[in-house]
Protein backbone atom coordinates (compact mmCIF):
# COMPACT_ATOMS: atom_id res chain seq x y z
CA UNK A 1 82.98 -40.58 112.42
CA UNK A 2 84.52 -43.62 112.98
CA UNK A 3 85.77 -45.93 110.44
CA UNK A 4 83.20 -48.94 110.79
CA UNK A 5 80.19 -46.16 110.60
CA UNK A 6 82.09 -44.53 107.32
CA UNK A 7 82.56 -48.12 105.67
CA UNK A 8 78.29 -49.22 106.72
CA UNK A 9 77.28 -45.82 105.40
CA UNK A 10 79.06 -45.88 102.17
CA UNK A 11 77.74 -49.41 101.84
CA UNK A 12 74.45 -48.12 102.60
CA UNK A 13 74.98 -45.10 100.28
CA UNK A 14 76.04 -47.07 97.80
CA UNK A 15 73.68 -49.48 97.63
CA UNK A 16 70.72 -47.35 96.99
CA UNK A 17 71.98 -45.97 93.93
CA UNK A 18 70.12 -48.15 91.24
CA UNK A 19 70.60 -51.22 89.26
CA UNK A 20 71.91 -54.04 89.29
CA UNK A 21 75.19 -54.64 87.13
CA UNK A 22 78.80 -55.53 87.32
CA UNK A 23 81.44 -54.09 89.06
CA UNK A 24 84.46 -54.20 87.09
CA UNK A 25 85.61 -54.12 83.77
CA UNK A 26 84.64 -58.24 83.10
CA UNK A 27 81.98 -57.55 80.52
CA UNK A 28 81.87 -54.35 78.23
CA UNK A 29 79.60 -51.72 79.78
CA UNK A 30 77.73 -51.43 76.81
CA UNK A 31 76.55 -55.34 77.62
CA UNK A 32 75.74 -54.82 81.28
CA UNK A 33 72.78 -56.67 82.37
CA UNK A 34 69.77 -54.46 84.30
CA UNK A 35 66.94 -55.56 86.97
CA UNK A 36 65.63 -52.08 88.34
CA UNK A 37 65.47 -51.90 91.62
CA UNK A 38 67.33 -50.03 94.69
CA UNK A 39 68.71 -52.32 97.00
CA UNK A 40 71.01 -52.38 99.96
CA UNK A 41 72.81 -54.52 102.29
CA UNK A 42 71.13 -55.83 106.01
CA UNK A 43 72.43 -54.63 109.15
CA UNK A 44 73.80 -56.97 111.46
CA UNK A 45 70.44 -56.32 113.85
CA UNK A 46 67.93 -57.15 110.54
CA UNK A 47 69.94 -60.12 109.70
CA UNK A 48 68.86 -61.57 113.12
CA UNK A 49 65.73 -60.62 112.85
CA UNK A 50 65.39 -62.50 110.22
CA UNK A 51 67.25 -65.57 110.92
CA UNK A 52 64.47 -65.97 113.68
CA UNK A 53 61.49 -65.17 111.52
CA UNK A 54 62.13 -67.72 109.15
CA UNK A 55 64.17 -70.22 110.97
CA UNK A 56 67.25 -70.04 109.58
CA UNK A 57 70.60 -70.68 110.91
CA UNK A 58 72.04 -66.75 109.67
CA UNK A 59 70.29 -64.07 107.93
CA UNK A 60 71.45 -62.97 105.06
CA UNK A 61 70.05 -61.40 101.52
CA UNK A 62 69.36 -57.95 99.81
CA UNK A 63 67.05 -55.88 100.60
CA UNK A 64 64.80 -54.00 98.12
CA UNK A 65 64.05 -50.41 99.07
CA UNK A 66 62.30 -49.77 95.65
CA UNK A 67 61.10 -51.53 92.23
CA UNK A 68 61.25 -49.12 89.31
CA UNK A 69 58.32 -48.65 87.27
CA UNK A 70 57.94 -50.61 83.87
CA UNK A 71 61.43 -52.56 84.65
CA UNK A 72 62.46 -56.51 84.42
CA UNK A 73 62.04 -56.33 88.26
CA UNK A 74 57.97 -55.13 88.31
CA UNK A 75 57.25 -57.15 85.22
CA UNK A 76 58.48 -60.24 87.51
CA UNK A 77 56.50 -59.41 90.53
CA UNK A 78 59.61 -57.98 92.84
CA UNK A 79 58.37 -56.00 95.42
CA UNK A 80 59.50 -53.07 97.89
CA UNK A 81 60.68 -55.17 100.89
CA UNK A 82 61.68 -58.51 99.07
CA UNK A 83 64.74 -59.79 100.52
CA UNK A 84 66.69 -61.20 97.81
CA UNK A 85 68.61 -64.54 99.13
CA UNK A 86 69.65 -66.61 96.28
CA UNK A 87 69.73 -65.75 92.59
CA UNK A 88 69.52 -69.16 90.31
CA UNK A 89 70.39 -71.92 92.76
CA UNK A 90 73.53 -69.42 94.43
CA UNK A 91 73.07 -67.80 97.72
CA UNK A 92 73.32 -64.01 97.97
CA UNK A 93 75.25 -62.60 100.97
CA UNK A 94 75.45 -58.91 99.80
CA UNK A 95 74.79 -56.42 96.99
CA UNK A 96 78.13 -56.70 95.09
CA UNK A 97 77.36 -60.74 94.76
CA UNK A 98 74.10 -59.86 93.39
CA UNK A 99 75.29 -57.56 91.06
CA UNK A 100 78.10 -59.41 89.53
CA UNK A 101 75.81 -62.32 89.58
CA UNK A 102 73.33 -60.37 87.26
CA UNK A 103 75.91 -58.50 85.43
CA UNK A 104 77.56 -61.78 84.38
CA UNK A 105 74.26 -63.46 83.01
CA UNK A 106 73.56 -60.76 80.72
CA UNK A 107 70.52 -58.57 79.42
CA UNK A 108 67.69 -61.07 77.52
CA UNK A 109 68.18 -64.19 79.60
CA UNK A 110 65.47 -65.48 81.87
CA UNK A 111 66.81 -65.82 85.55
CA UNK A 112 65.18 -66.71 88.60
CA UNK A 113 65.52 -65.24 92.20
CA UNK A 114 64.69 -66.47 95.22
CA UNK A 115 62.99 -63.66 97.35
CA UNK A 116 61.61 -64.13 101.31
CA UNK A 117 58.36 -62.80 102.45
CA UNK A 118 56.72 -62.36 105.22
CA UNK A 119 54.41 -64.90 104.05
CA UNK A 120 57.13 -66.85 102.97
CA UNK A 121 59.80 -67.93 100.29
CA UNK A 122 58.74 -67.18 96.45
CA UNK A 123 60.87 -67.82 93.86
CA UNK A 124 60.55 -65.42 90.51
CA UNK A 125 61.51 -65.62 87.08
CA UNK A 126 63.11 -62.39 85.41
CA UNK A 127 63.87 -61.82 82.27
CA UNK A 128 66.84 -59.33 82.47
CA UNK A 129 67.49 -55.96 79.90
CA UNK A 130 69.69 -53.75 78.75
CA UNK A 131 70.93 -51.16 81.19
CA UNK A 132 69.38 -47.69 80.69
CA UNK A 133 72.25 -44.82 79.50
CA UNK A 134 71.41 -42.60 82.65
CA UNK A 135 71.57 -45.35 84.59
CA UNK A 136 74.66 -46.58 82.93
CA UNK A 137 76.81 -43.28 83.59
CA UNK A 138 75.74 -42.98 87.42
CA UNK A 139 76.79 -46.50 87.67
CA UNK A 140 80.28 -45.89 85.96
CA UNK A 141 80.44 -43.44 88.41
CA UNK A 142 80.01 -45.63 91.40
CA UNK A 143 82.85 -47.96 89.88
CA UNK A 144 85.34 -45.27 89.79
CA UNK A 145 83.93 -44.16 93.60
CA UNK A 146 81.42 -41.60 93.79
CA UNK A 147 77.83 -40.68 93.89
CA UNK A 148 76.47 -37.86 93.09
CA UNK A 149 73.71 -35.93 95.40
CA UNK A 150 69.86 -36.56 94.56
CA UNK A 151 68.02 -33.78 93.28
CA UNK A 152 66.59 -31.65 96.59
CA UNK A 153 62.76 -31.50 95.85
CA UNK A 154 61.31 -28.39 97.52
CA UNK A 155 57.54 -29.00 95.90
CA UNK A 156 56.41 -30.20 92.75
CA UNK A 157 58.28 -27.98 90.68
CA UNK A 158 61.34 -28.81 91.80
CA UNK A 159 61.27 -32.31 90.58
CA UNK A 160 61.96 -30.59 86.84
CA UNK A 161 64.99 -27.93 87.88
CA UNK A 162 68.12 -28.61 86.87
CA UNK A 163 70.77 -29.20 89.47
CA UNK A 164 74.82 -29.24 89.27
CA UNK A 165 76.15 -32.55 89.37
CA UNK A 166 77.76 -32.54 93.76
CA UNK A 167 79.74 -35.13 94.91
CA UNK A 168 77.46 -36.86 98.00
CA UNK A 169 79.54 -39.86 98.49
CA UNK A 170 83.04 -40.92 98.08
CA UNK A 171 83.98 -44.52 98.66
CA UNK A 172 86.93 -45.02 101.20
CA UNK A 173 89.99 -46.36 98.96
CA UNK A 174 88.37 -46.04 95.78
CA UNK A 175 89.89 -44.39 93.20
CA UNK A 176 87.81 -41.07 93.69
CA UNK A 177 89.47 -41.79 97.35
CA UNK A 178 92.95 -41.70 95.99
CA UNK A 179 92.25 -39.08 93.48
CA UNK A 180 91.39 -36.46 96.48
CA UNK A 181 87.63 -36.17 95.29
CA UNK A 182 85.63 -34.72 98.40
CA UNK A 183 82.05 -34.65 99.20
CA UNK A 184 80.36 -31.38 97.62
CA UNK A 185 82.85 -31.30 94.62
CA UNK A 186 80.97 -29.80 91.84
CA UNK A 187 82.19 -31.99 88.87
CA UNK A 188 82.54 -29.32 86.12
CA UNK A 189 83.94 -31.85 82.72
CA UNK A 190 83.92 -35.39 82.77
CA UNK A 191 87.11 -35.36 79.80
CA UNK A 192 86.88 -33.04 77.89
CA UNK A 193 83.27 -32.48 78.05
CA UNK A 194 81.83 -29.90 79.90
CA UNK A 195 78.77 -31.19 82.39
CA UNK A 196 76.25 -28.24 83.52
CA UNK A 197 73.40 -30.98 85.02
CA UNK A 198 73.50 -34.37 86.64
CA UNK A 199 71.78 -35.67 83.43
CA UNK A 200 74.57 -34.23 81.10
CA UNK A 201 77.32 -35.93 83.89
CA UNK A 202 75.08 -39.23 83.16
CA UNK A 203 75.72 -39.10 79.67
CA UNK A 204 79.21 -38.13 80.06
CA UNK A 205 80.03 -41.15 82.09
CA UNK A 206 78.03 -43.52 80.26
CA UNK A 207 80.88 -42.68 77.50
CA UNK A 208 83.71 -43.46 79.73
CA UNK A 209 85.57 -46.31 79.82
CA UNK A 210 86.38 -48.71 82.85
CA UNK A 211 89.54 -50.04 80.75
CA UNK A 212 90.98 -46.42 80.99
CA UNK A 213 91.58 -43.57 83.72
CA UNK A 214 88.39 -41.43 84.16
CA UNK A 215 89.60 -37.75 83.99
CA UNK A 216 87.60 -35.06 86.02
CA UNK A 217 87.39 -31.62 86.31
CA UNK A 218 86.05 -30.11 90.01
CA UNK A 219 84.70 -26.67 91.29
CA UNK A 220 86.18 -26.56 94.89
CA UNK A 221 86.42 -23.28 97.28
CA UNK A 222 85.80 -21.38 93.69
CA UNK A 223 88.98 -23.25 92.35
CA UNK A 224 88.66 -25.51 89.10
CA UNK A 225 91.11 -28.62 90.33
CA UNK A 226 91.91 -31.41 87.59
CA UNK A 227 91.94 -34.79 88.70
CA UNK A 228 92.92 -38.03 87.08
CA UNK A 229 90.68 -41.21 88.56
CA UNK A 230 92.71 -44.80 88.40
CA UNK A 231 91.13 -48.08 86.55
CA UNK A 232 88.88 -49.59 89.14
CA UNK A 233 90.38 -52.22 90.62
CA UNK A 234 94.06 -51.62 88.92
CA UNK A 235 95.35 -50.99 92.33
């Protein structure tokens, strides 16, 4: 795979897990700010397409692949395929702008986004909240460099079965990166805590810290391999 297909797909990856919140340690985790939605960046091609459809000189935005039930973002009237192009009066070029954007303002203030249509330009008011704790930890997660795998549904019943928490993506120079994590990791502790489900790795992580090194414990090639996950963004 070459390196401009690894950095669009983690990009990609990345920007379908969840929320909307800040990336870095600027406001206390506890404080981040939540929209609900899944969003991800435009390809090059959709950009175009879009710069013609509206007559714009560029395309640019976020794209919403889903609105959450009973969140900020459905209670505002955000729909599946809003692009996303300025929040307040401030363009948005990509998903980490949007997310420090919404991180920054902070859960209980009224914000509005401008969103294109194919009928047009709307522009919503949202009144953001508090980030959820699941949604928290997978997003501490994706600070440090990782995502964890979706549940596999084979059938209805499969939606409730518990599955170990897998490594599915790991950000190129991340700290996961430099750590050595690898895709299908198991992650067995998160500290000293040991994690048997992706919900008890959520809660784990919603613990941690991005002001300190996130210690991890993997299952690898039926090996248990200690690994010790920098700061984000300490270098």
């Amino acid at each position: 795979m070459s390196w401009r297909r690894s950095r669009v797909l983690s990009r990609l990856l990345a920007g379908l897990l969840l929320t909307l919140a800040v990336t870095g340690s600027a406001v206390d985790a506890a404080q981040w700010a939540w929209l609900g939605v899944r969003i991800r960046d435009l390809s090059e091609q959709e950009g175009d397409e879009i710069s013609k459809r509206h007559g714009l000189r560029e395309g640019f935005g976020v794209l919403v692949i889903e609105v959450m039930e009973g969140t900020p973002a459905e209670k505002a009237g955000l729909k599946t395929g809003d692009l996303v192009v300025a929040f307040e009066e401030r363009p948005v070029t990509e998903t980490r702008l949007l997310q420090r954007l919404i991180a920054s303002a902070g859960p209980g203030r009224d914000v509005r986004l401008t969103v294109l249509r194919a009928e047009g330009r709307r522009r919503l008011d949202v009144r953001l909240a508090s980030m959820p704790r699941s949604v928290l930890g997978e997003r501490i997660g994706v600070e440090f460099g990782f995502v964890v795998r979706e549940p596999e549904s084979a059938g209805p019943s499969a939606l409730s079965v518990a599955t170990v928490p897998t490594v599915g993506v790991v950000v190129p120079r991340s700290p996961a990166d430099r750590a050595g994590l690898e895709v299908g990791d198991v992650i067995l502790q998160v500290g000293e805590r040991v994690v048997l489900t992706r919900e008890e790795m959520r809660e784990a992580l919603a613990d941690a810290s991005l002001e300190a090194p996130l210690r991890l414990t993997l299952g690898r090639g039926g090996n248990r391999l200690p690994v010790i996950l920098r700061v984000p963004g300490g270098g």
